[in-house]
C-alpha atoms as a PDB file:
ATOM      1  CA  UNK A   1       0.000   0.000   0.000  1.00  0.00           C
ATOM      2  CA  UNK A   2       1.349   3.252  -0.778  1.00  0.00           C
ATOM      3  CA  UNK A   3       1.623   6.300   1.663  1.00  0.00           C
ATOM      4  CA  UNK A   4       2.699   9.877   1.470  1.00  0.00           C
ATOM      5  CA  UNK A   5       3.067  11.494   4.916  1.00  0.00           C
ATOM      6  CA  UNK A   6       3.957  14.966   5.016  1.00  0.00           C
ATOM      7  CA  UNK A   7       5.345  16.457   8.201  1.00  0.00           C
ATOM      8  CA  UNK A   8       7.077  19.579   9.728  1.00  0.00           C
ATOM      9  CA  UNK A   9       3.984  22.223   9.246  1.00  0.00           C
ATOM     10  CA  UNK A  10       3.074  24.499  11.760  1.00  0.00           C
ATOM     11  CA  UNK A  11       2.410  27.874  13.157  1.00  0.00           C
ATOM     12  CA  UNK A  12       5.389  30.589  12.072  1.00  0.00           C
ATOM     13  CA  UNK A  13       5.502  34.779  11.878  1.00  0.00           C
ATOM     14  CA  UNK A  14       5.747  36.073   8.533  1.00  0.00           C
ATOM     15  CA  UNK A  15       9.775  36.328   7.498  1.00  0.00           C
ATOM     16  CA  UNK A  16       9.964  33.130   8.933  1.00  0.00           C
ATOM     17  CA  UNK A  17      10.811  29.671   7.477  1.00  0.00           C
ATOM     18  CA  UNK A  18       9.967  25.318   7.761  1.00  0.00           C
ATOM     19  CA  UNK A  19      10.686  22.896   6.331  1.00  0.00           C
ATOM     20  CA  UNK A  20       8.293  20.186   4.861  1.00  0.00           C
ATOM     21  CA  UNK A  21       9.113  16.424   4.422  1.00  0.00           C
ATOM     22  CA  UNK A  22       6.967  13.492   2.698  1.00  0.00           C
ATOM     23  CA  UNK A  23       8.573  10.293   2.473  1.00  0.00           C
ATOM     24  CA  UNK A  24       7.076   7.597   0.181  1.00  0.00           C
ATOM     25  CA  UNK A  25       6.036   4.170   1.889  1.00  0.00           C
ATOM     26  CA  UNK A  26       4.732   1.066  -0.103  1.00  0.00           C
ATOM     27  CA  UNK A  27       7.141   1.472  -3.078  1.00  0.00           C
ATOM     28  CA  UNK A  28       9.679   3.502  -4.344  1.00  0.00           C
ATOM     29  CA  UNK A  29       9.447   6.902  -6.647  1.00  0.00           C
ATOM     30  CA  UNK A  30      13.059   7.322  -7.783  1.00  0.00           C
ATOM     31  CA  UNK A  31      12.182   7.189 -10.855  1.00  0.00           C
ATOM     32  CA  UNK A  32       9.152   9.701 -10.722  1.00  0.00           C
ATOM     33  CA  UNK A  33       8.669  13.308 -10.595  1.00  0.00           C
ATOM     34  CA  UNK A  34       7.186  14.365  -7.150  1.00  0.00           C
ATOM     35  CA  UNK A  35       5.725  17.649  -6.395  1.00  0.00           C
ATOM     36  CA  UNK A  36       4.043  19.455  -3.631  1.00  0.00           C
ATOM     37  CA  UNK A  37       0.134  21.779  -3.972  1.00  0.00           C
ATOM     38  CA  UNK A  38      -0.967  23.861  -1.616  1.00  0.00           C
ATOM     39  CA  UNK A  39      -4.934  24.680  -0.879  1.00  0.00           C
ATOM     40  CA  UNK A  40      -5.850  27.425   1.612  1.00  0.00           C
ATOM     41  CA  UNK A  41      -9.411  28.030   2.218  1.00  0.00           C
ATOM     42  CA  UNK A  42     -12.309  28.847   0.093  1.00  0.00           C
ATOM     43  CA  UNK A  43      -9.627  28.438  -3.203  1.00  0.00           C
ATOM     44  CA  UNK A  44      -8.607  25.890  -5.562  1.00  0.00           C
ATOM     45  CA  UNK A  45      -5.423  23.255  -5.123  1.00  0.00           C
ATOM     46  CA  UNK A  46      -2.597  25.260  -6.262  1.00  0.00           C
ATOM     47  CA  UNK A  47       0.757  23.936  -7.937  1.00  0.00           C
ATOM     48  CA  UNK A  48       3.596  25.237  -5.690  1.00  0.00           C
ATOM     49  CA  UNK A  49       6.616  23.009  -7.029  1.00  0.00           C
ATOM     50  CA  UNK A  50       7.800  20.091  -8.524  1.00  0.00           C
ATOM     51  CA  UNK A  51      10.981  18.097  -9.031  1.00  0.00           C
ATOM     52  CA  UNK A  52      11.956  15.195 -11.531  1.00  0.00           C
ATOM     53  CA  UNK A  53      12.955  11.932 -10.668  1.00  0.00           C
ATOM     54  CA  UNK A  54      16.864  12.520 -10.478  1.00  0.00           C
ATOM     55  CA  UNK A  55      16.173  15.829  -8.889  1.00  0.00           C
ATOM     56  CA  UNK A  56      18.508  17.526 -11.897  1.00  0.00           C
ATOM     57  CA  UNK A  57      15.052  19.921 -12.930  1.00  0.00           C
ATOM     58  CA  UNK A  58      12.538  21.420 -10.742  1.00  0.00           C
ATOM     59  CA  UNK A  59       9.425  24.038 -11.628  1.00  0.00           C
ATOM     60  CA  UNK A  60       8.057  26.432  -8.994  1.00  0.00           C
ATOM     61  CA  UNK A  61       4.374  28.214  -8.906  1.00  0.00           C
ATOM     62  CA  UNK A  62       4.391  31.934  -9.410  1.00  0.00           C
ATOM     63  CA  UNK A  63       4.108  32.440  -5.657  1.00  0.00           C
ATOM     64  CA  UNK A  64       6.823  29.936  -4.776  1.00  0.00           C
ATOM     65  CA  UNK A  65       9.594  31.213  -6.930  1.00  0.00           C
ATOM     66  CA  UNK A  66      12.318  32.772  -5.219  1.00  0.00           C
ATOM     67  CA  UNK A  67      11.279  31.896  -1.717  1.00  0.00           C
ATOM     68  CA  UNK A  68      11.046  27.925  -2.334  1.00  0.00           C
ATOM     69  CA  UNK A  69      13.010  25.010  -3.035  1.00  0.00           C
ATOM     70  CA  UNK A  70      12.504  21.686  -3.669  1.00  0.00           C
ATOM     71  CA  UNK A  71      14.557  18.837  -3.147  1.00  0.00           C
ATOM     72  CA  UNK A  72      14.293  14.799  -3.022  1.00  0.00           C
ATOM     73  CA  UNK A  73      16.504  12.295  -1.864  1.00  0.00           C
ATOM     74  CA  UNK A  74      15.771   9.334  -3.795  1.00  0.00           C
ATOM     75  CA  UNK A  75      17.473   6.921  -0.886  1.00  0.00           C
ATOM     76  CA  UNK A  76      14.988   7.633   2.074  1.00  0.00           C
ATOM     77  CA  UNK A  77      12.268   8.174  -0.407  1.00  0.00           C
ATOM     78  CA  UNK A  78      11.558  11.725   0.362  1.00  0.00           C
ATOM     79  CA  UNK A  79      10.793  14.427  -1.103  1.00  0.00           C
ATOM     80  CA  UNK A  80      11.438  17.999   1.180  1.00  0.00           C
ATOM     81  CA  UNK A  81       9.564  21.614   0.659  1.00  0.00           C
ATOM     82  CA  UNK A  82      12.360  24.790   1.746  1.00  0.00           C
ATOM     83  CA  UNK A  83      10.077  27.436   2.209  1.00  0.00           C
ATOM     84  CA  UNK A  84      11.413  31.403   3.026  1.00  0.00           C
ATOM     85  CA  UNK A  85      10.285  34.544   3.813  1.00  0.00           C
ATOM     86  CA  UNK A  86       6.891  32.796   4.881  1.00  0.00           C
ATOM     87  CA  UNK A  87       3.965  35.226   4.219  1.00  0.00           C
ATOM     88  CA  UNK A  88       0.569  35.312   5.894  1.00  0.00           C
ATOM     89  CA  UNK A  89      -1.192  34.283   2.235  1.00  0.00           C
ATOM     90  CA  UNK A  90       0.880  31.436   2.272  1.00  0.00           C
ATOM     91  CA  UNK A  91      -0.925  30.042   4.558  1.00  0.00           C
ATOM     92  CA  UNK A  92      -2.638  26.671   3.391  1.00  0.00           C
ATOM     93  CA  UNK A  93      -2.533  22.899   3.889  1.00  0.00           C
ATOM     94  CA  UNK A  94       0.113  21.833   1.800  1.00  0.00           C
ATOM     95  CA  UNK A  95      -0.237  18.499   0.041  1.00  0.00           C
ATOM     96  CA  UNK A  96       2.994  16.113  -1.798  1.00  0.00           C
ATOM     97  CA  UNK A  97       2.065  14.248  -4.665  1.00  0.00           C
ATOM     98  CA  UNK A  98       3.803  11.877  -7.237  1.00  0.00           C
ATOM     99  CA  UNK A  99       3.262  11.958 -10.741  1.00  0.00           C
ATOM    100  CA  UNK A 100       1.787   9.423 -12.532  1.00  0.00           C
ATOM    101  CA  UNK A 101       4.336   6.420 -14.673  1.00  0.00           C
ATOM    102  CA  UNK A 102       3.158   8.057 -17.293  1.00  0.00           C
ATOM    103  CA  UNK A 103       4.150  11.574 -16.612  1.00  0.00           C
ATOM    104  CA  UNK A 104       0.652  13.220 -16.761  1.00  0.00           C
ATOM    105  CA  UNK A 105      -1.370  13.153 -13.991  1.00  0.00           C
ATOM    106  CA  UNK A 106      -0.631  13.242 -10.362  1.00  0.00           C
ATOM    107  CA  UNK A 107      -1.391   9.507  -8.930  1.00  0.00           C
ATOM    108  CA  UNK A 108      -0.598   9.832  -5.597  1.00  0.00           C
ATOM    109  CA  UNK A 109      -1.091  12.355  -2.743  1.00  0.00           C
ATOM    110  CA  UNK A 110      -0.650  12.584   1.094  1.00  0.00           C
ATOM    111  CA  UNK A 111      -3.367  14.314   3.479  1.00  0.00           C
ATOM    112  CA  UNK A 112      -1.616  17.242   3.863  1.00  0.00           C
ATOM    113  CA  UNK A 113       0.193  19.313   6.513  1.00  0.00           C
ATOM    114  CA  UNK A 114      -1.104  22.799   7.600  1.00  0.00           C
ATOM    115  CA  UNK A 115       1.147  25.577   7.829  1.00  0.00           C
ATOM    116  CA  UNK A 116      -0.174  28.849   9.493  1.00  0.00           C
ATOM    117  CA  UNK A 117       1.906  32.295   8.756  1.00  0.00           C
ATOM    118  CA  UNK A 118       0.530  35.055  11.255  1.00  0.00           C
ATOM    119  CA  UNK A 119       1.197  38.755  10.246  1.00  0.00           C
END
């Protein structure tokens, strides 16, 4: 059975930073791209990064870029969310996800981890 479990949200002031893991249970995604959404309340799942299966290319949301980085290291089966200069409208649950064999869709997702930026 596979499993995403994201940890390490939380309550933070704006400026401040945290650091999100998922690590992959059930099988292994070296070889796919992973990427973390974000939904905060009252709006739509929203693309915040991703990263392909060596870890060699990553893409970043409009509100991510700059601030965010993804990384993955393919040996613990994680997948890790930098985030920076944490704003109050950043505030969502944040959700990983693993894209399908494929490479369209997103197959896989955890149940999310809330992070709360006060102003």
């Amino acid at each position: 059975q596979v499993q995403l479990v994201e940890s390490g949200g939380g309550l933070v002031q704006a400026g401040g930073s945290l650091r999100l893991s998922c690590a992959a249970s059930g099988r292994t995604f070296s070889n796919r791209a992973m990427g973390w959404f974000r939904q905060a309340p009252g709006k739509e799942r929203e693309f915040v990064a991703g990263i392909n299966w060596s870890g060699g290319s990553t893409s970043y949301g409009d509100s991510a870029i700059g601030r965010f980085t993804i990384s993955r290291d393919n040996v613990k089966n994680t997948v890790y969310l930098q985030m920076n200069s944490l704003k109050p409208e950043d505030t969502a649950v944040y959700y990983c996800t693993v894209r399908s064999a494929l490479g369209g869709s997103w197959e896989y997702w955890g149940q999310g981890t809330q992070v709360t930026v006060s102003s």
